[in-house]
C-alpha atoms as a PDB file:
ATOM      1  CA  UNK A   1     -19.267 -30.694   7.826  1.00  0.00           C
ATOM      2  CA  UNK A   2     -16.476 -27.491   7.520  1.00  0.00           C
ATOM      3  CA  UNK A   3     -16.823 -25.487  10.360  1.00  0.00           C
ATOM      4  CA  UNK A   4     -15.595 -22.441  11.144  1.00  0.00           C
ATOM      5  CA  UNK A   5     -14.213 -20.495  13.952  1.00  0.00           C
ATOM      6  CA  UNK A   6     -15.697 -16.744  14.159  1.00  0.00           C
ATOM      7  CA  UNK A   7     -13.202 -15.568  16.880  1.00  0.00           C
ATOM      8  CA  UNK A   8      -9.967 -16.954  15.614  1.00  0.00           C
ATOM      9  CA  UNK A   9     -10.778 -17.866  12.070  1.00  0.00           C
ATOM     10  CA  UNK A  10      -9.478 -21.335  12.185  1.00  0.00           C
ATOM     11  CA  UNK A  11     -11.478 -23.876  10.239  1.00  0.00           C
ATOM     12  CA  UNK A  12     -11.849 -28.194  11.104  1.00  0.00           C
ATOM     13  CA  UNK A  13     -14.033 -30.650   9.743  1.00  0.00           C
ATOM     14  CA  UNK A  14     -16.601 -32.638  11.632  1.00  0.00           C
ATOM     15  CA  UNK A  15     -17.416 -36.010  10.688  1.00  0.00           C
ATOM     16  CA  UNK A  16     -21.234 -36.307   9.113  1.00  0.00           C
ATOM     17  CA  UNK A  17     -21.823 -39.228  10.807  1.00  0.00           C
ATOM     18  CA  UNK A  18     -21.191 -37.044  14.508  1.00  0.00           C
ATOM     19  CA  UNK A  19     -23.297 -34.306  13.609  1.00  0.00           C
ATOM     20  CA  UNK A  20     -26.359 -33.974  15.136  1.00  0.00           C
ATOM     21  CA  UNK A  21     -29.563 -33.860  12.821  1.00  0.00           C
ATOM     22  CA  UNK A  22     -32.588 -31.065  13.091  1.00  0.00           C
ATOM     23  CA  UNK A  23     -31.141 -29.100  15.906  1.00  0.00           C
ATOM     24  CA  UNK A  24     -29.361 -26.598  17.277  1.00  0.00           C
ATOM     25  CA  UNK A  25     -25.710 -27.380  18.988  1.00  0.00           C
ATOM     26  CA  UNK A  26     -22.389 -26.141  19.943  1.00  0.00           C
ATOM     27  CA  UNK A  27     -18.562 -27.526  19.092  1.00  0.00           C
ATOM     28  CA  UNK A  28     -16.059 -25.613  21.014  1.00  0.00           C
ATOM     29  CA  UNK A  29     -13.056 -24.880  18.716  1.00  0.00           C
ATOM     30  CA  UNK A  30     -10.318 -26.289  19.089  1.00  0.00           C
ATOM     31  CA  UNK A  31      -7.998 -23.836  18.311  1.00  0.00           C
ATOM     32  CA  UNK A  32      -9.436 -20.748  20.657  1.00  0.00           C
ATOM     33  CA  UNK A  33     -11.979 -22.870  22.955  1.00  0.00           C
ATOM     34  CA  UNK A  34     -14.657 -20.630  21.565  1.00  0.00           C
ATOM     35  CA  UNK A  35     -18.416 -21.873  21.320  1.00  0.00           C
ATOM     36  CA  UNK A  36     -19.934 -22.015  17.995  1.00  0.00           C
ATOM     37  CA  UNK A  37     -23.445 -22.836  17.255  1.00  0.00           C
ATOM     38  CA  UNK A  38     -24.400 -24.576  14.083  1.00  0.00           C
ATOM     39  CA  UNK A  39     -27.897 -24.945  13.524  1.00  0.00           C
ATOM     40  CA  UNK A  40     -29.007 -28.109  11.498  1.00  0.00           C
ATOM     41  CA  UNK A  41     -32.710 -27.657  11.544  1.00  0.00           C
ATOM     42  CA  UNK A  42     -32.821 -26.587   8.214  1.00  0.00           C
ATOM     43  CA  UNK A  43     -31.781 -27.831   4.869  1.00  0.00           C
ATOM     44  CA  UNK A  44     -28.857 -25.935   4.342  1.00  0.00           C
ATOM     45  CA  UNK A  45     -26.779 -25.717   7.869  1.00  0.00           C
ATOM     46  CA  UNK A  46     -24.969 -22.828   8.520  1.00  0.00           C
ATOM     47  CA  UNK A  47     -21.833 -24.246   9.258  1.00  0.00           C
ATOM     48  CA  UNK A  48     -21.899 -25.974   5.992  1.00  0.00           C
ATOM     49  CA  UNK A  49     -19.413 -25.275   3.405  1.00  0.00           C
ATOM     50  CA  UNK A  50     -21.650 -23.938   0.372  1.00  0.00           C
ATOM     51  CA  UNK A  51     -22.411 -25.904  -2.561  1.00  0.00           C
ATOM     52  CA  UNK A  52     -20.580 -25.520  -6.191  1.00  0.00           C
ATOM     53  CA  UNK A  53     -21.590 -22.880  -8.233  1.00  0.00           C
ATOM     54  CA  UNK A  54     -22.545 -20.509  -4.813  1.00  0.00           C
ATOM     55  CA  UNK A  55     -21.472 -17.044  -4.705  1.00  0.00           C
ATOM     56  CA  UNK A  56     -17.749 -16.845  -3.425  1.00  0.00           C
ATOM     57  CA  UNK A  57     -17.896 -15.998   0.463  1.00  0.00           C
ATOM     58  CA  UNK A  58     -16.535 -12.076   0.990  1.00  0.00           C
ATOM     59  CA  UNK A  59     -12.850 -11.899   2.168  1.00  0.00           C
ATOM     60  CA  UNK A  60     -12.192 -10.693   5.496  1.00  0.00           C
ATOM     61  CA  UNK A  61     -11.294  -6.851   4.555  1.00  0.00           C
ATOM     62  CA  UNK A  62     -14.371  -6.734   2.186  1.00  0.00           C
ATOM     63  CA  UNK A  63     -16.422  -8.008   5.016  1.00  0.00           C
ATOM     64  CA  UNK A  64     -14.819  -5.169   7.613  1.00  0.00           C
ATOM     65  CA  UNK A  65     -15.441  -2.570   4.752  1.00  0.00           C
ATOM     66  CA  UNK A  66     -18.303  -2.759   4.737  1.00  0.00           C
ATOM     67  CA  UNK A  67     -19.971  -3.034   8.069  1.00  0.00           C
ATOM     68  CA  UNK A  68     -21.176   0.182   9.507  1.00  0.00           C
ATOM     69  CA  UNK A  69     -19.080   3.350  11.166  1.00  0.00           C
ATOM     70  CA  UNK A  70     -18.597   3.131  14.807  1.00  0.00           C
ATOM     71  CA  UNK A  71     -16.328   5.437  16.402  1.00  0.00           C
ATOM     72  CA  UNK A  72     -15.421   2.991  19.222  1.00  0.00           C
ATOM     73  CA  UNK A  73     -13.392   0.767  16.875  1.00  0.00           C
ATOM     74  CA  UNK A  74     -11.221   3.826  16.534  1.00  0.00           C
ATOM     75  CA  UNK A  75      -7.739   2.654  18.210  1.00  0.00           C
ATOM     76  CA  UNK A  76      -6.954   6.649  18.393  1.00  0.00           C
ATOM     77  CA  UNK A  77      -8.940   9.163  19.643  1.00  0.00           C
ATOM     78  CA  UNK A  78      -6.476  11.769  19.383  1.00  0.00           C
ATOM     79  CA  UNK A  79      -2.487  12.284  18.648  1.00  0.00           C
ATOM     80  CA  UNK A  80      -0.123  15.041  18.453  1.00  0.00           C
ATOM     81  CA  UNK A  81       1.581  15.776  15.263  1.00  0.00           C
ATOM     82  CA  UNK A  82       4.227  14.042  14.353  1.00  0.00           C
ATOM     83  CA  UNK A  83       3.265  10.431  16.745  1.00  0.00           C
ATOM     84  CA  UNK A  84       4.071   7.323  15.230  1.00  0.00           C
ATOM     85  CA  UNK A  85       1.982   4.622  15.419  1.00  0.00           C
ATOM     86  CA  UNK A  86       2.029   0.727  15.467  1.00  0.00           C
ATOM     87  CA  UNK A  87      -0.258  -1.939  15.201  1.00  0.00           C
ATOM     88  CA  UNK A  88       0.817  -5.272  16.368  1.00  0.00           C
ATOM     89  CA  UNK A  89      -0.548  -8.718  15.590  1.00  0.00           C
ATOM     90  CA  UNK A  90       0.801 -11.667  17.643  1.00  0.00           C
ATOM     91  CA  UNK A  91      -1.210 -14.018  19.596  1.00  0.00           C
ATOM     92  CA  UNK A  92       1.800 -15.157  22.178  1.00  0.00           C
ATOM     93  CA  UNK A  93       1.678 -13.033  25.331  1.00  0.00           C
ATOM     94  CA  UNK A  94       5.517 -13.051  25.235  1.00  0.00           C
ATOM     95  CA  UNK A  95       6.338 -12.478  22.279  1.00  0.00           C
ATOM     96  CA  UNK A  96       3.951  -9.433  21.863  1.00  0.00           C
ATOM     97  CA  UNK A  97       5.651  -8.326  25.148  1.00  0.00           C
ATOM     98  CA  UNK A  98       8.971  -8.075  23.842  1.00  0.00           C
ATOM     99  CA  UNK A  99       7.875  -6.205  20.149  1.00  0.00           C
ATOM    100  CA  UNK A 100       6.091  -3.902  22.372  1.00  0.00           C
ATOM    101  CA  UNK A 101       8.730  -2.822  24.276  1.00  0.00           C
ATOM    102  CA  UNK A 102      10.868  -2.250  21.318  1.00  0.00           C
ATOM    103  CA  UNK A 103       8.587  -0.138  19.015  1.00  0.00           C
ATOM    104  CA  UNK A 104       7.691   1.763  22.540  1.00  0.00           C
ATOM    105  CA  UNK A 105      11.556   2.473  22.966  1.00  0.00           C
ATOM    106  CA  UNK A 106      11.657   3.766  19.648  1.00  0.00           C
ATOM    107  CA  UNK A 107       8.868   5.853  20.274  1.00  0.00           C
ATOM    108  CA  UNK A 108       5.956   4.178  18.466  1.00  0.00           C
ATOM    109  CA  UNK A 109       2.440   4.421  20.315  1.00  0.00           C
ATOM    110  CA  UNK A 110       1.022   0.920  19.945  1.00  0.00           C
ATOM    111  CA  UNK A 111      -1.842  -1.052  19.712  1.00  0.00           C
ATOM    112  CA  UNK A 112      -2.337  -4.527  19.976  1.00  0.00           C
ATOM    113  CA  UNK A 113      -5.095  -6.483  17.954  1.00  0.00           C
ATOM    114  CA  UNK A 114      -7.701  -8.868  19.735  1.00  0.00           C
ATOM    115  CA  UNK A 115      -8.229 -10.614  16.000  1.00  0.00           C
ATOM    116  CA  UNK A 116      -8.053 -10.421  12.496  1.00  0.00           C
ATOM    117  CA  UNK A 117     -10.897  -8.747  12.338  1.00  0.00           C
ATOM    118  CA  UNK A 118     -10.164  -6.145  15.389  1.00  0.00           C
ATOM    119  CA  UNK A 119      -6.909  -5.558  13.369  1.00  0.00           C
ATOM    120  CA  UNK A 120      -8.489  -4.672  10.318  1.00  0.00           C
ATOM    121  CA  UNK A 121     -11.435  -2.177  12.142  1.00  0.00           C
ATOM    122  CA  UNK A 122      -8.281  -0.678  13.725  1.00  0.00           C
ATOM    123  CA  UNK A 123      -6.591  -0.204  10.302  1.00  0.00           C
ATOM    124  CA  UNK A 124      -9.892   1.003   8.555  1.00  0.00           C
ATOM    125  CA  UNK A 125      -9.847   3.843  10.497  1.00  0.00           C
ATOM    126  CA  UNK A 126      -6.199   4.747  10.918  1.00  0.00           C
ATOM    127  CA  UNK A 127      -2.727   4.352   8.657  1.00  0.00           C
ATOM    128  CA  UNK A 128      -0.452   2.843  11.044  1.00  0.00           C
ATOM    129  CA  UNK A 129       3.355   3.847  10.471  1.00  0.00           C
ATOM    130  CA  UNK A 130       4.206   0.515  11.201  1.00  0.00           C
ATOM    131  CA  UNK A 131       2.650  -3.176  11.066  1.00  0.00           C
ATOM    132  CA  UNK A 132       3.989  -6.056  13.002  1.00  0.00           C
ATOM    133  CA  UNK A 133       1.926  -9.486  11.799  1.00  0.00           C
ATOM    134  CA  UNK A 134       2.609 -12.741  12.843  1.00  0.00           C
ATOM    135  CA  UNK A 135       1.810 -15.251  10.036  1.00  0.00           C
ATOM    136  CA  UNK A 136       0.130 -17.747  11.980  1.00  0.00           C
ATOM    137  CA  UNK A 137      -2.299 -14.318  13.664  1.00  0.00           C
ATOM    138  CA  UNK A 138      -5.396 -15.987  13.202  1.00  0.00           C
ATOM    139  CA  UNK A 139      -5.062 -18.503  10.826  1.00  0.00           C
ATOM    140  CA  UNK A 140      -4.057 -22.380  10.135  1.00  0.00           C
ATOM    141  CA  UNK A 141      -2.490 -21.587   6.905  1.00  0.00           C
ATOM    142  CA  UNK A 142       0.466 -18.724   7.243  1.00  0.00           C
ATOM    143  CA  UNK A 143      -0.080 -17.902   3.416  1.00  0.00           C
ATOM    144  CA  UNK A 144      -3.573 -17.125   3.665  1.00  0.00           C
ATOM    145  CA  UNK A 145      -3.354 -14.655   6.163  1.00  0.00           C
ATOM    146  CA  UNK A 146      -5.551 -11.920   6.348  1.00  0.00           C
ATOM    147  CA  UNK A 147      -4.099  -9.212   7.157  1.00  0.00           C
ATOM    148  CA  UNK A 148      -1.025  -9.519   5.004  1.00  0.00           C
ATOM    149  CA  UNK A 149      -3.538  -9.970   2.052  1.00  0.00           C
ATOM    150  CA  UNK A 150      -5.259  -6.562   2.784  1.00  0.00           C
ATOM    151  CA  UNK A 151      -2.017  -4.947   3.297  1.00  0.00           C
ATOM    152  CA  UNK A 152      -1.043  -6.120  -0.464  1.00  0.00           C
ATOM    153  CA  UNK A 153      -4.432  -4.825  -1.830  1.00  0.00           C
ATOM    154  CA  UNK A 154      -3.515  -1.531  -0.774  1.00  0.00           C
ATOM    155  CA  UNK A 155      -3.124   1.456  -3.043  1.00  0.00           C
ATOM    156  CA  UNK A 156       0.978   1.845  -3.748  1.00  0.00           C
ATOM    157  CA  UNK A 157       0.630   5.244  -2.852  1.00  0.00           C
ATOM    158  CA  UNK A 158      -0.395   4.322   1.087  1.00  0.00           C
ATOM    159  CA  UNK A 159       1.271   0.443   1.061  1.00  0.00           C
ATOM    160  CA  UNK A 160       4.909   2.823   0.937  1.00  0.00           C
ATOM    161  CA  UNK A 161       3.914   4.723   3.808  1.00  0.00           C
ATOM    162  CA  UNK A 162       3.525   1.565   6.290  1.00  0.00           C
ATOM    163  CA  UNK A 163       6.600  -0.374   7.325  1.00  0.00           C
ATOM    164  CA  UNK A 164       5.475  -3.766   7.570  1.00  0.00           C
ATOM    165  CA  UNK A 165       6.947  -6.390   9.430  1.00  0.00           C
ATOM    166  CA  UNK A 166       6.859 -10.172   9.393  1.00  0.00           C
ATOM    167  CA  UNK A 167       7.190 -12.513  12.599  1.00  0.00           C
ATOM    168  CA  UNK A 168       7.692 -16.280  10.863  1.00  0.00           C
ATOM    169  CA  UNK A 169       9.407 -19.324  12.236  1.00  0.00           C
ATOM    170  CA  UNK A 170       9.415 -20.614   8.539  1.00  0.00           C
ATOM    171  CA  UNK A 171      11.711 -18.234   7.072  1.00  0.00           C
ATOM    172  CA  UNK A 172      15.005 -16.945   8.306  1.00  0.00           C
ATOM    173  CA  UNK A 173      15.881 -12.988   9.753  1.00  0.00           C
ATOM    174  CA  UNK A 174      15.985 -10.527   6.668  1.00  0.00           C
ATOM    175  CA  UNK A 175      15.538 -13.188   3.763  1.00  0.00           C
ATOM    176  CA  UNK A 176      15.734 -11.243   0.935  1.00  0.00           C
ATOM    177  CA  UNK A 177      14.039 -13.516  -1.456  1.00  0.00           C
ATOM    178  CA  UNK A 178      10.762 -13.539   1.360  1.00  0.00           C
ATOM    179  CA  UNK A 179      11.170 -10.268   1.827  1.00  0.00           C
ATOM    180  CA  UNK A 180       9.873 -10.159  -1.531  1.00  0.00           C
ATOM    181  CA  UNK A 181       7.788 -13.056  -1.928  1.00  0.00           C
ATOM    182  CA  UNK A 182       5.804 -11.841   0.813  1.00  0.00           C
ATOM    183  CA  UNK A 183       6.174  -7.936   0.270  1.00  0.00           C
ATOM    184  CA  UNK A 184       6.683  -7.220   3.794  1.00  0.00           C
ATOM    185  CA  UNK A 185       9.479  -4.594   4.284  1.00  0.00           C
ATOM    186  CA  UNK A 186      11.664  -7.075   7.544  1.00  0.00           C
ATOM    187  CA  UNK A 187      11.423 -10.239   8.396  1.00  0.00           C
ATOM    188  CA  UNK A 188      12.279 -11.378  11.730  1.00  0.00           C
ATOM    189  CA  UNK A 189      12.204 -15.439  12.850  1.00  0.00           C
ATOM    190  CA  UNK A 190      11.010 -16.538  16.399  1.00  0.00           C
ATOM    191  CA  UNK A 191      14.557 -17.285  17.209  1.00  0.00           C
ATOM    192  CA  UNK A 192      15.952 -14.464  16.897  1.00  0.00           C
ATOM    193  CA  UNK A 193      12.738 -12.316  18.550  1.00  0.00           C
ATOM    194  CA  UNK A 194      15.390 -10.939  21.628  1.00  0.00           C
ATOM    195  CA  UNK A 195      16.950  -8.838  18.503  1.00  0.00           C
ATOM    196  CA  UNK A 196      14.104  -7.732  17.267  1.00  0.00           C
ATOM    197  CA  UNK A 197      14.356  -3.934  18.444  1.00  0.00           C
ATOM    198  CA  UNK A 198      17.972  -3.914  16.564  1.00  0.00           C
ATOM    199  CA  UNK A 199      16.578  -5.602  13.765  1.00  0.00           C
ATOM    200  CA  UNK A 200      13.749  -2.929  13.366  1.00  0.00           C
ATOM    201  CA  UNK A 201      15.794  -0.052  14.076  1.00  0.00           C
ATOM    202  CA  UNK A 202      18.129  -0.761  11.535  1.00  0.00           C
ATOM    203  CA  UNK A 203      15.371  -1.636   8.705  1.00  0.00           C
ATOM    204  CA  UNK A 204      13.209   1.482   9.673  1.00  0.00           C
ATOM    205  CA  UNK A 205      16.442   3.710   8.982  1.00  0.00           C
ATOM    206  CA  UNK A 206      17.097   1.197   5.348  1.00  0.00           C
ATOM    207  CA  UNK A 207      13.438   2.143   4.364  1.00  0.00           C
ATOM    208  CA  UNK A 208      13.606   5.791   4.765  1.00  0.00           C
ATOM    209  CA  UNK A 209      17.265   6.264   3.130  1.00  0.00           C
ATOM    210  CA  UNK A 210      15.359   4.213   0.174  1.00  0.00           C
ATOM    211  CA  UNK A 211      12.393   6.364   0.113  1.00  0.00           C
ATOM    212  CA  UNK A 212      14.130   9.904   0.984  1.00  0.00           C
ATOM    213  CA  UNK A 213      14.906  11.029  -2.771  1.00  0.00           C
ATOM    214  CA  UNK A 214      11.471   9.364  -3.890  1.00  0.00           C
ATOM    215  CA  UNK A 215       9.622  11.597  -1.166  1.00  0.00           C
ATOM    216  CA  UNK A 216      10.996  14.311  -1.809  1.00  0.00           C
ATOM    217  CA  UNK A 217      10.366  14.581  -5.298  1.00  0.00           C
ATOM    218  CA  UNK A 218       6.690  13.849  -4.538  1.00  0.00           C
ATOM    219  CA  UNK A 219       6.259  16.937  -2.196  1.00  0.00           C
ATOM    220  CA  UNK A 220       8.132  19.001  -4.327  1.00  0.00           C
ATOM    221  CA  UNK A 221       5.725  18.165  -7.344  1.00  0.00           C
ATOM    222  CA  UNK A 222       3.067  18.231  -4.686  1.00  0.00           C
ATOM    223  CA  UNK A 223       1.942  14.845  -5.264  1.00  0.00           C
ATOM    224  CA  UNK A 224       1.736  13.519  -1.717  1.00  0.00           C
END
């Protein structure tokens, strides 16, 4: 049976033979320690990967799209003019500690995602200046990450107004060949996380010398 994980989104098999027939019971997952309930009592069990030919399951941002409007997924409630704002997605306490402190210093006013999903509410209802994902942020499989995939679907015309930035310990600082692969605007690898306030400051300034001439074009044929 393929189960998976609501909280963290991680997905593990359990063998047929080990799972229970005609009743309701939990796994905890092994990943997050969350409790899942899979209900066997009927023919098809929830938990159970669906059968060929069965509608493809909704993606994650299709799924956040559309649920229902509720003001207290709003990560703002109000900012002056001119605030930047960051969103950051990194499950080690440690880690997050240290990007937090240097977006803060540079004047960013962050929030921090619970989950996938939290992230996605949070970005639903607010265009972050800048996006900090780690590729393993709830998932098993770095290149099916959710939030980098709704990122990509985004209109060009809002995707160039978000600096987005990749935490990896596959890929090395600033690879320019990932940079594109992955369509992230930095890159910076768990060794070299101390740096990463240098490392940001200097890209942020790269992206907007890129984009200055572009910009200003656009507001001066008032297509912004």
């Amino acid at each position: 049976m393929d189960v998976a994980c609501e909280k963290c989104q991680a997905k593990f098999k359990i063998p047929d033979e080990k799972v229970p027939k005609g009743q309701v019971f939990a796994v905890a997952c092994p990943k997050c320690k969350n409790k899942i309930s899979i209900d066997t009592r009927s023919e098809a069990p929830r938990a159970a990967a669906k059968p060929a030919g069965a509608p493809a399951a909704k993606s994650m941002a299709e799924d956040v799209s559309s649920s229902s409007y509720d003001a207290a997924e709003k990560p703002f409630d109000f900012l002056e003019e001119g605030v930047e704002t960051a969103l950051l997605c990194e499950q080690d306490p440690d880690v997050r500690m240290r990007i937090k402190e240097a977006a803060e210093s540079m004047g960013y006013h962050v929030r921090e995602a619970k989950s996938p999903i939290d992230a996605l509410k949070q970005m639903r209802f607010h265009d972050f200046d800048l996006v900090v994902v780690n590729e393993m942020f709830g998932t098993d499989n770095p290149d099916e990450n959710g939030i980098l995939k709704s990122l990509e679907r985004l209109p060009m015309s809002t995707r160039r107004n978000i600096f987005v930035a990749l935490v990896t310990e596959r890929f090395r600082t600033q690879d320019n060949m990932e940079l594109f692969n992955k369509s992230v605007n930095m890159i910076v690898n768990r060794d070299n996380i101390d740096e990463f306030g240098k490392i940001l400051k200097r890209s942020v300034a790269e992206n907007s010398q890129f984009y200055r001439v572009f910009k200003e074009v656009l507001i001066k044929t008032g297509r912004t």
